[in-house]
Every structure is written in structure tokens, then in C-alpha cells.
Protein backbone atom coordinates (compact mmCIF):
# COMPACT_ATOMS: atom_id res chain seq x y z
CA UNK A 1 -10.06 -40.08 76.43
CA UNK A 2 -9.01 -38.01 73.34
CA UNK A 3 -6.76 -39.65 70.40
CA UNK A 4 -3.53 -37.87 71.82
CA UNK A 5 -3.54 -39.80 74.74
CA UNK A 6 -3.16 -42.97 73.12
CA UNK A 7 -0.20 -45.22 73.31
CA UNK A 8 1.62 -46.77 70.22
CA UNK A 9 -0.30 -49.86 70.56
CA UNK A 10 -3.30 -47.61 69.55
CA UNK A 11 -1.99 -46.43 66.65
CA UNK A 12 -3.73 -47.31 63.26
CA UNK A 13 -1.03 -49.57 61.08
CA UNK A 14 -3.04 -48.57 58.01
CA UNK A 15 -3.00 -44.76 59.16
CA UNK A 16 0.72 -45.33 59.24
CA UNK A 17 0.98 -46.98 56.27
CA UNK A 18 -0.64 -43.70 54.04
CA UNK A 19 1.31 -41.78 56.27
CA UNK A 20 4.52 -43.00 55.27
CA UNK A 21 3.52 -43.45 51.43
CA UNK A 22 2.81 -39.70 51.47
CA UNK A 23 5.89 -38.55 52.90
CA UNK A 24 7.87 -41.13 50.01
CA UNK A 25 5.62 -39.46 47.82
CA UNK A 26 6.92 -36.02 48.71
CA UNK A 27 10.69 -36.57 48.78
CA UNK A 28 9.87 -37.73 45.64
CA UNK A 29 8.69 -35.03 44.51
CA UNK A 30 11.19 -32.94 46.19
CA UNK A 31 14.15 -34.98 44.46
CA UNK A 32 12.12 -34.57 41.22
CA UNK A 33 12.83 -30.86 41.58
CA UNK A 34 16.00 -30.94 42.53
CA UNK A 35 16.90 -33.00 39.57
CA UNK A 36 15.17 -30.50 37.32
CA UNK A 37 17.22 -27.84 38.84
CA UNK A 38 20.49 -29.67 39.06
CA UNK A 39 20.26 -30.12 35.26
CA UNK A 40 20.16 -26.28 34.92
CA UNK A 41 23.09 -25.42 37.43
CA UNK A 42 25.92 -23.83 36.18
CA UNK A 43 28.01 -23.65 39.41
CA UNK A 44 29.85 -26.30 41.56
CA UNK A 45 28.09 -25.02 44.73
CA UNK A 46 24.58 -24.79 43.38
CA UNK A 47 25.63 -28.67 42.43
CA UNK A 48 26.48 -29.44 45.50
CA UNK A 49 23.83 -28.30 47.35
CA UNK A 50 21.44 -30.09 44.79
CA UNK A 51 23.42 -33.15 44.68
CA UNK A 52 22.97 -33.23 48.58
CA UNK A 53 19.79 -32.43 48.81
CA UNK A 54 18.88 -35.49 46.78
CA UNK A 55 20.98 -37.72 48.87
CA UNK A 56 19.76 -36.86 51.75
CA UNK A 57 15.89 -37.54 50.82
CA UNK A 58 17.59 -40.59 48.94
CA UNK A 59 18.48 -41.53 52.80
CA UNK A 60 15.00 -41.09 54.21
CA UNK A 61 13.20 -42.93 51.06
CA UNK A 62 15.48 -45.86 51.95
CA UNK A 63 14.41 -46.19 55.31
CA UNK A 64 10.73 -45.70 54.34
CA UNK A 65 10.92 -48.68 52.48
CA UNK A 66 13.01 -50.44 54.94
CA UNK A 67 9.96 -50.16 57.35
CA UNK A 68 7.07 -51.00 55.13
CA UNK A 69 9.27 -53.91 54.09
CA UNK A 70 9.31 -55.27 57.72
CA UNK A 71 5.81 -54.24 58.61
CA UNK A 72 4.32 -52.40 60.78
CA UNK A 73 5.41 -53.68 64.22
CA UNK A 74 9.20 -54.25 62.70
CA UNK A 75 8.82 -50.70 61.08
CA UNK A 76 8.04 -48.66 64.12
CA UNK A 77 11.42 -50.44 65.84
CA UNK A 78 13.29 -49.45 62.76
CA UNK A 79 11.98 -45.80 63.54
CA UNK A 80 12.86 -45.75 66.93
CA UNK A 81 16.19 -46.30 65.92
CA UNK A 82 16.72 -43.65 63.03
């Protein structure tokens, strides 16, 4: 039986775990840019976009740490629901 055909009782909480950091770790990143390029913006709908942008990964950051906050059984349900 190959890795793909194993439930989500199977899954590695650890593997999860890095899995999630990296993803914080890029809309990090990604807000870091949009910062940087918000501060340069000279029009309301460059702005905009920005300032959306940033909320948006502001969104998914907040429920990343919403499930490593309730751990990993907890954090999959909170998934499920998103």
C-alpha cells in the first residue's frame, strides 16, 4: 500500500506541523511584500488591492495559528470547517 492511500489517521502530526509553519512562513512573506509595495503606491486601487491582499493572508495566518493552538487532532476539525 502506497502513502496516498492512507487515511487521516495515518497522517504524520509532525509532517503537518512543518507543513503548516511553512505555509505561515510564506504568507508572511507574501504580506511582507505587499507591505513594501503598499508603501510605494500612489493610487487608491493599487491600495486597495494591496490592502486586500494582506487581509486576506491576515485571514489564513489566523487560522493557522488557531489550529496549532488546538493541536493536531482539534486542528484538522478546525480545517475541515474553513
Amino acid at each position: 500500500m502506497d502513502d496516498k492511500d492512507h487515511g487521516p489517521r495515518d497522517r504524520d502530526p509532525m509532517k503537518d506541523r512543518r507543513q503548516t509553519l511553512l505555509w505561515m512562513k510564506d504568507l508572511i512573506e507574501h504580506m511582507n511584500c505587499c507591505h513594501e509595495q503598499l508603501q510605494w503606491a500612489a493610487d487608491g486601487p493599487s491600495e486597495s488591492y494591496l490592502a486586500e491582499s494582506m487581509l486576506v493572508d491576515l485571514t489564513q495566518c489566523q487560522r493557522l495559528c488557531e489550529e496549532l493552538r488546538a493541536g493536531p487532532r482539534k486542528g484538522r476539525a478546525l480545517a475541515a470547517t474553513a
